[in-house]
N, C-alpha and C. Protein backbone atom coordinates (compact mmCIF):
# COMPACT_ATOMS: atom_id res chain seq x y z
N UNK A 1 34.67 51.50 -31.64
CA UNK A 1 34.14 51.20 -32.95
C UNK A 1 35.26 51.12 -33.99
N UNK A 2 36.34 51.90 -33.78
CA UNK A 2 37.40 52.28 -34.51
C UNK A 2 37.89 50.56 -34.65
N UNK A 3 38.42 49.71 -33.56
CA UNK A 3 38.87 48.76 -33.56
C UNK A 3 38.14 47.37 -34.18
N UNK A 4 36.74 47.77 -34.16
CA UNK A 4 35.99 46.92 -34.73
C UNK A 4 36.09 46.95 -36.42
N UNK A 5 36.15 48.16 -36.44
CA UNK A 5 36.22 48.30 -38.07
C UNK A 5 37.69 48.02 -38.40
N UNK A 6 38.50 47.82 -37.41
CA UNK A 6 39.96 48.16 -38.16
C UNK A 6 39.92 46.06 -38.38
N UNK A 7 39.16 45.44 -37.56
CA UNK A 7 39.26 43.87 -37.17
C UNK A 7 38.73 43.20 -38.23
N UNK A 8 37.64 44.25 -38.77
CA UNK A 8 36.54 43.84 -39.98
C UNK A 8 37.59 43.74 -41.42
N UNK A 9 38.53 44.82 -41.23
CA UNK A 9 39.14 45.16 -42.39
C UNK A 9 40.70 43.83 -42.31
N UNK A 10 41.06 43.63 -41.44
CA UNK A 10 41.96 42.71 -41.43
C UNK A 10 41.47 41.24 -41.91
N UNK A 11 40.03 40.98 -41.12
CA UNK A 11 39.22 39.65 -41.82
C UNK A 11 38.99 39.66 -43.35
N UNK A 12 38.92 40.61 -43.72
CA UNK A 12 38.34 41.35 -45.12
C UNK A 12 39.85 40.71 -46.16
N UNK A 13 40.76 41.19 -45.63
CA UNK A 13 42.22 41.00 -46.27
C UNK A 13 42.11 39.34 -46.11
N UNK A 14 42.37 39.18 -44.88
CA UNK A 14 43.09 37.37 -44.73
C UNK A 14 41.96 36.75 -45.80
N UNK A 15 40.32 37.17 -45.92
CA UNK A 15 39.59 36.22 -46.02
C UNK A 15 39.97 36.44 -47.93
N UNK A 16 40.22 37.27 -48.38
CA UNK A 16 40.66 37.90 -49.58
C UNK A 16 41.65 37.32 -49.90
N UNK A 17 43.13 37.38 -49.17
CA UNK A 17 44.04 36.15 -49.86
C UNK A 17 44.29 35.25 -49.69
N UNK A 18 43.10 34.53 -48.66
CA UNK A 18 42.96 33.23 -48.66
C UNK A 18 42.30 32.36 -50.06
N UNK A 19 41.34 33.67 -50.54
CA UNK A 19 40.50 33.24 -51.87
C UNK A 19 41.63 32.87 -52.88
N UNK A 20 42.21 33.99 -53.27
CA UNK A 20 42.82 34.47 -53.79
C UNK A 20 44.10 32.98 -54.30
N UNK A 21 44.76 32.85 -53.05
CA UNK A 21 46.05 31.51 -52.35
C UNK A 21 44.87 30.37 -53.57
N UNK A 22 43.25 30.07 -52.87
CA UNK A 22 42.69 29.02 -53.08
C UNK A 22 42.41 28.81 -54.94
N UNK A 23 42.68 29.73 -55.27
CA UNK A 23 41.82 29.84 -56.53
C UNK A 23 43.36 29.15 -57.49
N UNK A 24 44.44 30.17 -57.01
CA UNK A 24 45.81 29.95 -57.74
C UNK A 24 46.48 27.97 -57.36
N UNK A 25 45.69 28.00 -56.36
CA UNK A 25 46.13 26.55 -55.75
C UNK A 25 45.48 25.43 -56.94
N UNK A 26 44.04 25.82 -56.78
CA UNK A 26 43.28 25.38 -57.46
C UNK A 26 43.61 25.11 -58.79
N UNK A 27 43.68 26.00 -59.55
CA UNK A 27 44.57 26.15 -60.91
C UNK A 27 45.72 25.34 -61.16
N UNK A 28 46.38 24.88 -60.47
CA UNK A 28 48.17 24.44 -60.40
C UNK A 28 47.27 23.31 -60.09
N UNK A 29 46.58 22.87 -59.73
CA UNK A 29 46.09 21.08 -58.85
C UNK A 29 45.44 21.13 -60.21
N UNK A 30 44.38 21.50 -60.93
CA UNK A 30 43.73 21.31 -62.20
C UNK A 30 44.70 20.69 -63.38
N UNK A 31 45.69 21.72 -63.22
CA UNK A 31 46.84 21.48 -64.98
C UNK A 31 47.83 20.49 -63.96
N UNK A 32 47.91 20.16 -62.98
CA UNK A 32 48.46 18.54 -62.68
C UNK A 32 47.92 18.07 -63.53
N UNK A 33 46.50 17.66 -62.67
CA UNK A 33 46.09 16.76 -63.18
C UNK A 33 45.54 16.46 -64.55
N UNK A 34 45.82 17.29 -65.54
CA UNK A 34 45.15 17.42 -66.73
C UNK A 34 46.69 16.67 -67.72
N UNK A 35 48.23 17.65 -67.03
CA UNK A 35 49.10 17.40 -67.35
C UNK A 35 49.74 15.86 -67.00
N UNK A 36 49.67 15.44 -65.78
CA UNK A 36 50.12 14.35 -65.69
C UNK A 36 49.23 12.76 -65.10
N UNK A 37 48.56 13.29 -64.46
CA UNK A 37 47.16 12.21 -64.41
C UNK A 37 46.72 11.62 -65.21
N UNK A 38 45.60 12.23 -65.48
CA UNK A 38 45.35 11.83 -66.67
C UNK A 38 45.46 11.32 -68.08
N UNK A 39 47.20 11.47 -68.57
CA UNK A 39 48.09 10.63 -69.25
C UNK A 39 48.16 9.56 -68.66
N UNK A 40 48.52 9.33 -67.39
CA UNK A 40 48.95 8.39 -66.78
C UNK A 40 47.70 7.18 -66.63
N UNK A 41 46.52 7.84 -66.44
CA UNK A 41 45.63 6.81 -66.55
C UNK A 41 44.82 6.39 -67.43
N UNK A 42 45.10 7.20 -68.55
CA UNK A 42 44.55 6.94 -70.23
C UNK A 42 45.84 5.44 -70.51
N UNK A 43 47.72 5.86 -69.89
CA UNK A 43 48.52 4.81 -70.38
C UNK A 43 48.27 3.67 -69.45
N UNK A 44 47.55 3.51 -68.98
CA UNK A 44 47.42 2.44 -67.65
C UNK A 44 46.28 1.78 -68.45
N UNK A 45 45.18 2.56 -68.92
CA UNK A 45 43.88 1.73 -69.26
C UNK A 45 44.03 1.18 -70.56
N UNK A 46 44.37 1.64 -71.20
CA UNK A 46 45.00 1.38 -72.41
C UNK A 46 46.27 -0.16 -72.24
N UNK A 47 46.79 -0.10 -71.22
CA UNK A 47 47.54 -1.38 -71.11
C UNK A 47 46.75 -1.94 -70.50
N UNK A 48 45.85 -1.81 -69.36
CA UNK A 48 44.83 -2.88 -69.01
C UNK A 48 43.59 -3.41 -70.18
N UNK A 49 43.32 -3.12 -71.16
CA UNK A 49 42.24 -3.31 -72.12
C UNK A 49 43.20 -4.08 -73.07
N UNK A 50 44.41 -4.12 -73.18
CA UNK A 50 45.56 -5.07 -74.23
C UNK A 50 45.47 -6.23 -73.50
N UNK A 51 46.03 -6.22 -71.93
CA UNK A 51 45.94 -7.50 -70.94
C UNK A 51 44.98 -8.38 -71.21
N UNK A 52 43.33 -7.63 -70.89
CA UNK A 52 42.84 -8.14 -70.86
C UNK A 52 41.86 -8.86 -72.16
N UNK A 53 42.32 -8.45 -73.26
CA UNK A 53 42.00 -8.57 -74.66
C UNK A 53 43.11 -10.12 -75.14
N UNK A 54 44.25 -9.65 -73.78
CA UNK A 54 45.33 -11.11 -74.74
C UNK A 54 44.34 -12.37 -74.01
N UNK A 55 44.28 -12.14 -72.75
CA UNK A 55 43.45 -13.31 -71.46
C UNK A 55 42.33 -13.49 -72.78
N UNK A 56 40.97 -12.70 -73.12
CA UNK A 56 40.17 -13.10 -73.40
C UNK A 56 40.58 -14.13 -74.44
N UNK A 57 41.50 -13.85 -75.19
CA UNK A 57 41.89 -14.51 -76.90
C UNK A 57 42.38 -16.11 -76.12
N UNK A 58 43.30 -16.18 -74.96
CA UNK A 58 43.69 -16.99 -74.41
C UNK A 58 41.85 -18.37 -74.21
N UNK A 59 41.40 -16.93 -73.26
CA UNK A 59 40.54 -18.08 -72.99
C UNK A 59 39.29 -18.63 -74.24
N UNK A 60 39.43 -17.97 -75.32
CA UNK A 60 38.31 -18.64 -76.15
C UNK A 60 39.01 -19.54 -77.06
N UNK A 61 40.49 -19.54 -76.64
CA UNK A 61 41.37 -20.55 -77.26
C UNK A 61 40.75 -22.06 -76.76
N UNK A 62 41.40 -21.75 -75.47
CA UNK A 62 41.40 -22.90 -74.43
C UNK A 62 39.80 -23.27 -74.85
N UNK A 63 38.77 -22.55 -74.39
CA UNK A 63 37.19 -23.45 -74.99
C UNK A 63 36.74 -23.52 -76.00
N UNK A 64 37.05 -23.74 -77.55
CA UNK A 64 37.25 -23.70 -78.36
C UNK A 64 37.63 -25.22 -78.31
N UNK A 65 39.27 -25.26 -77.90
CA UNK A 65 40.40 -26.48 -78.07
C UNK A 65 39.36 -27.39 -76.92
N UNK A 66 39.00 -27.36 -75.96
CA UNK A 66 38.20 -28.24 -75.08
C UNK A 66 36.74 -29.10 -75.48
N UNK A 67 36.04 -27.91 -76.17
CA UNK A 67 34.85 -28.08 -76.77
C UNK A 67 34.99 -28.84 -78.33
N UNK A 68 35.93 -29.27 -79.11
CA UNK A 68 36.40 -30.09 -79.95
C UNK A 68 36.30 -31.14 -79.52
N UNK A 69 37.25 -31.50 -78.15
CA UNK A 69 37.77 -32.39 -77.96
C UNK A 69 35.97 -33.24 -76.99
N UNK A 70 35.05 -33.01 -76.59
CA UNK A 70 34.20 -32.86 -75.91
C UNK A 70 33.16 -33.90 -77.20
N UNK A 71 33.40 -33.08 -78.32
CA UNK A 71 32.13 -33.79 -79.67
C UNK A 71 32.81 -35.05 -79.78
């Protein structure tokens, strides 16, 4: 019984700083991504919504200049 309890108490530990490892892991992967992600894809969308704002201006140029020429 002695060994059973001593096996219980070793699972008890590993399963403890495994939490423990997961939680601190967890934390450090969160402020990544808070720190550098998420900048990164606020500066990405932010240049994709300019792109696609110049295209749109482009294209109501072009049908605009077509639809003149059309009357």
């Amino acid at each position: 019984m002695t060994d059973f309890n001593q096996a219980g108490a070793r699972m008890n530990k590993a399963v403890g700083e495994t939490t423990e490892r997961l939680e601190k892991e967890a934390a450090e992967f969160i402020k990544y991504l808070n720190d550098e992600v998420v900048p990164a894809v606020r500066q990405h969308s932010t240049k994709a919504l300019r792109t696609a704002a110049e295209k749109l201006t482009e294209l109501a140029n072009y049908m605009e200049k077509h639809s003149t020429i059309a009357k």
